[in-house]
C-alpha atoms as a PDB file:
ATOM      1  CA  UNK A   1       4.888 -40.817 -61.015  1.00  0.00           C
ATOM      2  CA  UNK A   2       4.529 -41.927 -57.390  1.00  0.00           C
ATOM      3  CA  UNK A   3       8.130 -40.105 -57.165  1.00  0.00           C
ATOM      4  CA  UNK A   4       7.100 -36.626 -58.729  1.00  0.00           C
ATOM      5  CA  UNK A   5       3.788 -36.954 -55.940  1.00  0.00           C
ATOM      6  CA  UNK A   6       5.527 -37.814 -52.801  1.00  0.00           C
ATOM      7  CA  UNK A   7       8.175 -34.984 -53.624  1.00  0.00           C
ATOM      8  CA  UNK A   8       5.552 -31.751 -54.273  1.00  0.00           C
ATOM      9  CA  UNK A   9       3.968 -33.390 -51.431  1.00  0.00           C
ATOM     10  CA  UNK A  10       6.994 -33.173 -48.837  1.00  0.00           C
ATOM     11  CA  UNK A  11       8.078 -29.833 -50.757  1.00  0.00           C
ATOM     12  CA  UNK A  12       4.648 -28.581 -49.383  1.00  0.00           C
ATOM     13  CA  UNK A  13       5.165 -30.076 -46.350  1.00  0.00           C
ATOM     14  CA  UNK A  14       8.289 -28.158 -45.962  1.00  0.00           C
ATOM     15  CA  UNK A  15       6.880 -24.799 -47.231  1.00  0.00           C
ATOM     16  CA  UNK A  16       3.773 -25.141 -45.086  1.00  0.00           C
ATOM     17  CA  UNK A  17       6.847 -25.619 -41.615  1.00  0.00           C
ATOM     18  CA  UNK A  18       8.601 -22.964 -42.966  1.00  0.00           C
ATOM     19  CA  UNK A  19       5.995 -20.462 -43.193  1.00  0.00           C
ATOM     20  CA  UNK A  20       4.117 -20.878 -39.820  1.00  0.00           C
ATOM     21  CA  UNK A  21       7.612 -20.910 -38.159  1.00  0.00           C
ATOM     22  CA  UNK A  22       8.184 -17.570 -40.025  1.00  0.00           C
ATOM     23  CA  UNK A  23       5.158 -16.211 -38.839  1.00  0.00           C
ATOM     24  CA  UNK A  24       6.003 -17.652 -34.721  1.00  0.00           C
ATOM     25  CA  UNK A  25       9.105 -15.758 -34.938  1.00  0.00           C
ATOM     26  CA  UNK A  26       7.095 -12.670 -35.797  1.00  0.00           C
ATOM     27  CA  UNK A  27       4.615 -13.074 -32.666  1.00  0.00           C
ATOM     28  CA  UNK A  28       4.714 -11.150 -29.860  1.00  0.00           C
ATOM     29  CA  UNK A  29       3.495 -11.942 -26.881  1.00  0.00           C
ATOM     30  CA  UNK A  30       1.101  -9.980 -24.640  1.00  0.00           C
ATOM     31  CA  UNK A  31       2.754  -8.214 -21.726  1.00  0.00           C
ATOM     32  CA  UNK A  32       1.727  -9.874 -18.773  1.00  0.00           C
ATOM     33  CA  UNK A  33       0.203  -7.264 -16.360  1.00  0.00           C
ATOM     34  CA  UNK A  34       1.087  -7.658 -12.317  1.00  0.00           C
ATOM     35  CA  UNK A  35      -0.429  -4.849 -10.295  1.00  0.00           C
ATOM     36  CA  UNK A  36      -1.580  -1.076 -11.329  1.00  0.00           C
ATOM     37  CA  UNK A  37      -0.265   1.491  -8.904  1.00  0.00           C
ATOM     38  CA  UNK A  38      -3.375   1.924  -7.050  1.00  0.00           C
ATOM     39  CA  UNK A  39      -3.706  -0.064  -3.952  1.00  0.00           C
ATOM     40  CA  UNK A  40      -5.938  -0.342  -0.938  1.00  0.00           C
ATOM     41  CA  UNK A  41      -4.552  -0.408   2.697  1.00  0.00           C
ATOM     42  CA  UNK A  42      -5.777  -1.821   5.751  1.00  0.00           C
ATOM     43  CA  UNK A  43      -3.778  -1.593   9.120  1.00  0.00           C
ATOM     44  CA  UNK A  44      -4.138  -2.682  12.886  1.00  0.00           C
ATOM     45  CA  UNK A  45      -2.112  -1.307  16.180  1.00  0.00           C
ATOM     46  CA  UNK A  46      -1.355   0.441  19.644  1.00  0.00           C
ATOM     47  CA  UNK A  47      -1.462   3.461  20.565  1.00  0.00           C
ATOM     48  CA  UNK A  48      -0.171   5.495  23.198  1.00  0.00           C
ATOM     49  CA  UNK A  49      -2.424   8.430  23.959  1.00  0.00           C
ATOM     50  CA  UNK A  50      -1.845  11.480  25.401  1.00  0.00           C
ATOM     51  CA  UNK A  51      -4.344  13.826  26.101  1.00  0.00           C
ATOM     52  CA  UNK A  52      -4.262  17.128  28.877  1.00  0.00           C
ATOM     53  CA  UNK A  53      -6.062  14.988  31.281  1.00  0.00           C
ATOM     54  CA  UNK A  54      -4.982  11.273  30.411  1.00  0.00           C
ATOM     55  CA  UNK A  55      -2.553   8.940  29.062  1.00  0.00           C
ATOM     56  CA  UNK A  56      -3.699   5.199  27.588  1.00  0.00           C
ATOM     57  CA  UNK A  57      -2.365   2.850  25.603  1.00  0.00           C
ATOM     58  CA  UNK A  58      -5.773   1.392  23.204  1.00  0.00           C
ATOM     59  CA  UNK A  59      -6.062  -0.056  20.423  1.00  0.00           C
ATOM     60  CA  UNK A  60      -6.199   1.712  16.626  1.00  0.00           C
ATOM     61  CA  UNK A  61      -7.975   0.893  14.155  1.00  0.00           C
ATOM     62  CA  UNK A  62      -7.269   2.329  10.409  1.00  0.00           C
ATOM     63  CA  UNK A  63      -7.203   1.719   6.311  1.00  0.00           C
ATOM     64  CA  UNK A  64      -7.316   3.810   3.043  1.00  0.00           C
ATOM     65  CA  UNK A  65      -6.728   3.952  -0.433  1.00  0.00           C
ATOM     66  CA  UNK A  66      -3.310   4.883  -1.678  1.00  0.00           C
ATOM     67  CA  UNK A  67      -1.676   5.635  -5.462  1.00  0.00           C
ATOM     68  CA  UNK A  68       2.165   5.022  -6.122  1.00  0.00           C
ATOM     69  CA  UNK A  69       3.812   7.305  -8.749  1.00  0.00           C
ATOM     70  CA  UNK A  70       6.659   5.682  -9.337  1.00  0.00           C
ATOM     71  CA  UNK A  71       9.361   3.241  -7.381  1.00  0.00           C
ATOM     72  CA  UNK A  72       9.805   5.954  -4.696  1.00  0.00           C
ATOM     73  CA  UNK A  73       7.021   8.149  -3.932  1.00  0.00           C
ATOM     74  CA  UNK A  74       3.061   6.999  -3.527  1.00  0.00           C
ATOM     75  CA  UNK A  75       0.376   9.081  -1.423  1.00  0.00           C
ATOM     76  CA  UNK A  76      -2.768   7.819   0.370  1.00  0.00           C
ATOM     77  CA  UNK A  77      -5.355   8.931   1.873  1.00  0.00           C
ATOM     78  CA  UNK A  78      -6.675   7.320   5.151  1.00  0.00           C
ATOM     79  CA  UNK A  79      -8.830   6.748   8.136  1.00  0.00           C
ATOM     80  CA  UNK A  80      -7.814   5.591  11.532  1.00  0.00           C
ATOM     81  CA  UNK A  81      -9.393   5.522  14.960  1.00  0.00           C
ATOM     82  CA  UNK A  82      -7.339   5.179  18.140  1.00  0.00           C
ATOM     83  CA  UNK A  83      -9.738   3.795  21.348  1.00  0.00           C
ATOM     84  CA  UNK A  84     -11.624   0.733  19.806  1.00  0.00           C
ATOM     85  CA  UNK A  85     -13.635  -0.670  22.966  1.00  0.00           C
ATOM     86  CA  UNK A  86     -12.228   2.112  25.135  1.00  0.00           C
ATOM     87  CA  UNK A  87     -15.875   4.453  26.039  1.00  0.00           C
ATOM     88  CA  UNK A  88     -13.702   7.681  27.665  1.00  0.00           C
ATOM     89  CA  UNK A  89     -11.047   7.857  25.467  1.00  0.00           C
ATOM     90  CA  UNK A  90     -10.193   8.040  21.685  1.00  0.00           C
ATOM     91  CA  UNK A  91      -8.757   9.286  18.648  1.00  0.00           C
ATOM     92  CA  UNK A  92      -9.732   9.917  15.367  1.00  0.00           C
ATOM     93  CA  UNK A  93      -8.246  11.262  12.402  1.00  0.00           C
ATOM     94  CA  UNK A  94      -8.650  11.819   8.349  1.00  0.00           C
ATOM     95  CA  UNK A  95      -5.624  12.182   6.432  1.00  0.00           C
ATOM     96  CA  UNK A  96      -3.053  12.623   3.196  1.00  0.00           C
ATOM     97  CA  UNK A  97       0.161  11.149   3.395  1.00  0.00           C
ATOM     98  CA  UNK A  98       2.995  11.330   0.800  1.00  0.00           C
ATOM     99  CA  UNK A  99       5.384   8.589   1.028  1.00  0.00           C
ATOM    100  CA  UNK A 100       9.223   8.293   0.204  1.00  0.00           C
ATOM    101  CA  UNK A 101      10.225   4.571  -0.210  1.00  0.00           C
ATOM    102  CA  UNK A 102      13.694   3.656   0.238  1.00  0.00           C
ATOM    103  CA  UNK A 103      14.320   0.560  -2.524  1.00  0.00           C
ATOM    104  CA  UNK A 104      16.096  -2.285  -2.679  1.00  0.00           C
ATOM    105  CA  UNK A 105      17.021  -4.878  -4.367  1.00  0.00           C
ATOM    106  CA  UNK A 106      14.964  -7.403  -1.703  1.00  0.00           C
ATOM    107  CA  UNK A 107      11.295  -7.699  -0.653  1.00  0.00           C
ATOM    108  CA  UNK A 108      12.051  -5.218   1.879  1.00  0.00           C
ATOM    109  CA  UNK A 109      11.606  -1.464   1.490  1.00  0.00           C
ATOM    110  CA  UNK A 110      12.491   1.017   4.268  1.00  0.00           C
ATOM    111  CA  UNK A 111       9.774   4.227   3.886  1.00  0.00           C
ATOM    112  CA  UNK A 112       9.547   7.977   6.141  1.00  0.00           C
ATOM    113  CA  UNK A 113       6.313   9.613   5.289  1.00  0.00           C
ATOM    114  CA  UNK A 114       4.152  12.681   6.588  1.00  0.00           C
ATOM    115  CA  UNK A 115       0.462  13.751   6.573  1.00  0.00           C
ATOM    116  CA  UNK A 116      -1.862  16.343   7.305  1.00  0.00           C
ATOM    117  CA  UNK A 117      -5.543  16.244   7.875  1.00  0.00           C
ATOM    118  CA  UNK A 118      -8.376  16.679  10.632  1.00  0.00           C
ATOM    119  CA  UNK A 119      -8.669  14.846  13.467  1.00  0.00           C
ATOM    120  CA  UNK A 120     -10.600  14.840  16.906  1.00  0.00           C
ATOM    121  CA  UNK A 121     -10.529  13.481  20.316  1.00  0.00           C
ATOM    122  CA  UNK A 122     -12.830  12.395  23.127  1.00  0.00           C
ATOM    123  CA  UNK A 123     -10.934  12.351  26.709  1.00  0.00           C
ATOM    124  CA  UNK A 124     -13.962  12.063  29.229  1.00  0.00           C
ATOM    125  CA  UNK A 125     -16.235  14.548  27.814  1.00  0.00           C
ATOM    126  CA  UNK A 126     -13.544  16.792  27.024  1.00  0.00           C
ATOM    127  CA  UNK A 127     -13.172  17.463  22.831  1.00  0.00           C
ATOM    128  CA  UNK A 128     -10.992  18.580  21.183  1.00  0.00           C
ATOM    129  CA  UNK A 129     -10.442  18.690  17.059  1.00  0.00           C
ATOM    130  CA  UNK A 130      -8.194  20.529  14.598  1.00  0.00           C
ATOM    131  CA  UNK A 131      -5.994  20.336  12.166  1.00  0.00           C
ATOM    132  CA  UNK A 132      -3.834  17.043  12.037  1.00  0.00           C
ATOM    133  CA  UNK A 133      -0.223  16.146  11.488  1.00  0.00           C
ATOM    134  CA  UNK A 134       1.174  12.543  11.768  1.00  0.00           C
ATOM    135  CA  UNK A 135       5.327  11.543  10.712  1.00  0.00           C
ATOM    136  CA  UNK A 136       5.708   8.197   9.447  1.00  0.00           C
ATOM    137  CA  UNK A 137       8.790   5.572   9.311  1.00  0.00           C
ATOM    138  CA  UNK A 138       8.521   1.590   8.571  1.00  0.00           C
ATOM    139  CA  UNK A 139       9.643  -1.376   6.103  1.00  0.00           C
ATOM    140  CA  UNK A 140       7.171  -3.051   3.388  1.00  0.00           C
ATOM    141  CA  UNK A 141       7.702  -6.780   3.061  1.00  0.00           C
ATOM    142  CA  UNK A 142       6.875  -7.412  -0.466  1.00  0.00           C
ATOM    143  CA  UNK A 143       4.613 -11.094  -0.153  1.00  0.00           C
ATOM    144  CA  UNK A 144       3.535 -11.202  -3.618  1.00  0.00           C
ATOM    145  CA  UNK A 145       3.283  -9.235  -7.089  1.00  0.00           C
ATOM    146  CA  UNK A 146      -0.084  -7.418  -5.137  1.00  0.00           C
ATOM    147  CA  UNK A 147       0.189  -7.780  -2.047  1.00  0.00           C
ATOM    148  CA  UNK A 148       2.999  -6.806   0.980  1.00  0.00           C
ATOM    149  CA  UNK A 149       2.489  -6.339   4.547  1.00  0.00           C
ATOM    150  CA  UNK A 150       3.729  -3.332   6.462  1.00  0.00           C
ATOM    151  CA  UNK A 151       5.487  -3.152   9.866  1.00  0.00           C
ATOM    152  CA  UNK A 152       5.603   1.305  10.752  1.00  0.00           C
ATOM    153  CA  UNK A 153       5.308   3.618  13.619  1.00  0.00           C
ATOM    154  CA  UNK A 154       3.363   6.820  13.744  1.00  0.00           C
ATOM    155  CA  UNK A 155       3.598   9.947  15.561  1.00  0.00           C
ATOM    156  CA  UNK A 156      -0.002  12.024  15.459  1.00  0.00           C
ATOM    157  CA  UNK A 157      -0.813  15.408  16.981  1.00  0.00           C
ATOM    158  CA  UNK A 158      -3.752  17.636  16.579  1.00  0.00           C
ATOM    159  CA  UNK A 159      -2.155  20.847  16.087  1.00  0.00           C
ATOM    160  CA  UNK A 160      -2.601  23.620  19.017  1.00  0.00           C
ATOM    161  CA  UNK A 161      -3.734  20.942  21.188  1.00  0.00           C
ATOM    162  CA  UNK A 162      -1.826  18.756  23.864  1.00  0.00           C
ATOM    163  CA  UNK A 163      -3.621  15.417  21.708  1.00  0.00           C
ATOM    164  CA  UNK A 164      -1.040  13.066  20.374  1.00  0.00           C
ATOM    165  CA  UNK A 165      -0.455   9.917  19.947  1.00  0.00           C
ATOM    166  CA  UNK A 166       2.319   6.854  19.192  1.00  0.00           C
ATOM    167  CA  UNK A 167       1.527   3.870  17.040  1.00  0.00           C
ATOM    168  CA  UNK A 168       3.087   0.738  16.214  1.00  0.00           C
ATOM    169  CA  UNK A 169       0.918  -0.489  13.329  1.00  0.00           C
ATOM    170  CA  UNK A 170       1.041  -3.600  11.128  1.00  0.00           C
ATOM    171  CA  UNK A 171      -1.082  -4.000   8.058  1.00  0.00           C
ATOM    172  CA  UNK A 172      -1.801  -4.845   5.051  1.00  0.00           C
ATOM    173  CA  UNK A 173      -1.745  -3.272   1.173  1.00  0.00           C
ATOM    174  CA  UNK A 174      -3.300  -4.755  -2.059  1.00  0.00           C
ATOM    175  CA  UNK A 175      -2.321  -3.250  -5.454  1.00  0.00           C
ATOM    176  CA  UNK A 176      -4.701  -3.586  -8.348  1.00  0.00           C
END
């Protein structure tokens, strides 16, 4: 009798293994979600301004919120201000930027851009504003799954207007 027991018990035993492992091998595992592909940017520089009565190099200032459609094109749209601390002389502009990124198979990805908005500029009294254009070219260094710095220079004119500047900017983007 004890023989009959302690067999249906380890035939139990080895139906109860059997079945759970069955089931395990049926599970599938959440997806395990990284970033979305809208991000936030934030982005520090100089600038070398030329206006019709001055040239100055000053600091800029900028950041925006951005959207990536797939591995090679994202927009943003963004703020930046040219002349932090400087009284007489400054730069300001609002735009949208679309984005071509260059991949690769490192953290590194080489990017040209362009944007158009309004912008507007204080040289000693004398303002000026308009329509905005600004050309874009850098590298993204990938740092982690949401976050990658951004080393770029930027070439900004208001349009009909002697304003422009040159920025090298580093910064900052955080994907949700």
């Amino acid at each position: 009798m004890k023989f009959i027991t302690k067999a249906l018990l380890g035939l139990g035993l080895l139906v109860g293994f059997t079945s759970t492992a069955a089931l395990a091998a049926d599970y599938t595992p959440e997806p395990v979600v990284t970033a979305s592909n809208f991000y936030l940017r934030g982005d520090l520089g100089w600038s070398w301004l030329e206006t019709q009565n001055n040239n100055d190099s000053v600091f800029e200032l900028g950041g925006g919120v951005g959207y990536r459609f797939n591995d090679h094109l994202r927009t943003d749209a963004r703020f930046d201000y040219a002349g932090v601390g400087n009284e007489n002389h400054d730069f300001g502009s609002v735009l949208g930027n679309v984005y071509f990124d260059i991949t690769t198979q490192s953290i590194f990805t080489p990017y040209v851009g362009a944007g158009i908005g309004y912008g507007w500029s204080d040289d000693h009294g004398d303002n000026e504003s308009g329509v905005t254009y600004a050309l874009m070219a850098g590298v993204e260094v990938n740092i982690t799954d949401n976050v990658s710095a951004d080393i770029g220079y930027r070439f900004r004119q208001i349009i009909d207007s002697e304003t422009y500047d040159n920025q090298a900017l580093v910064g900052l983007r955080y994907s949700f």
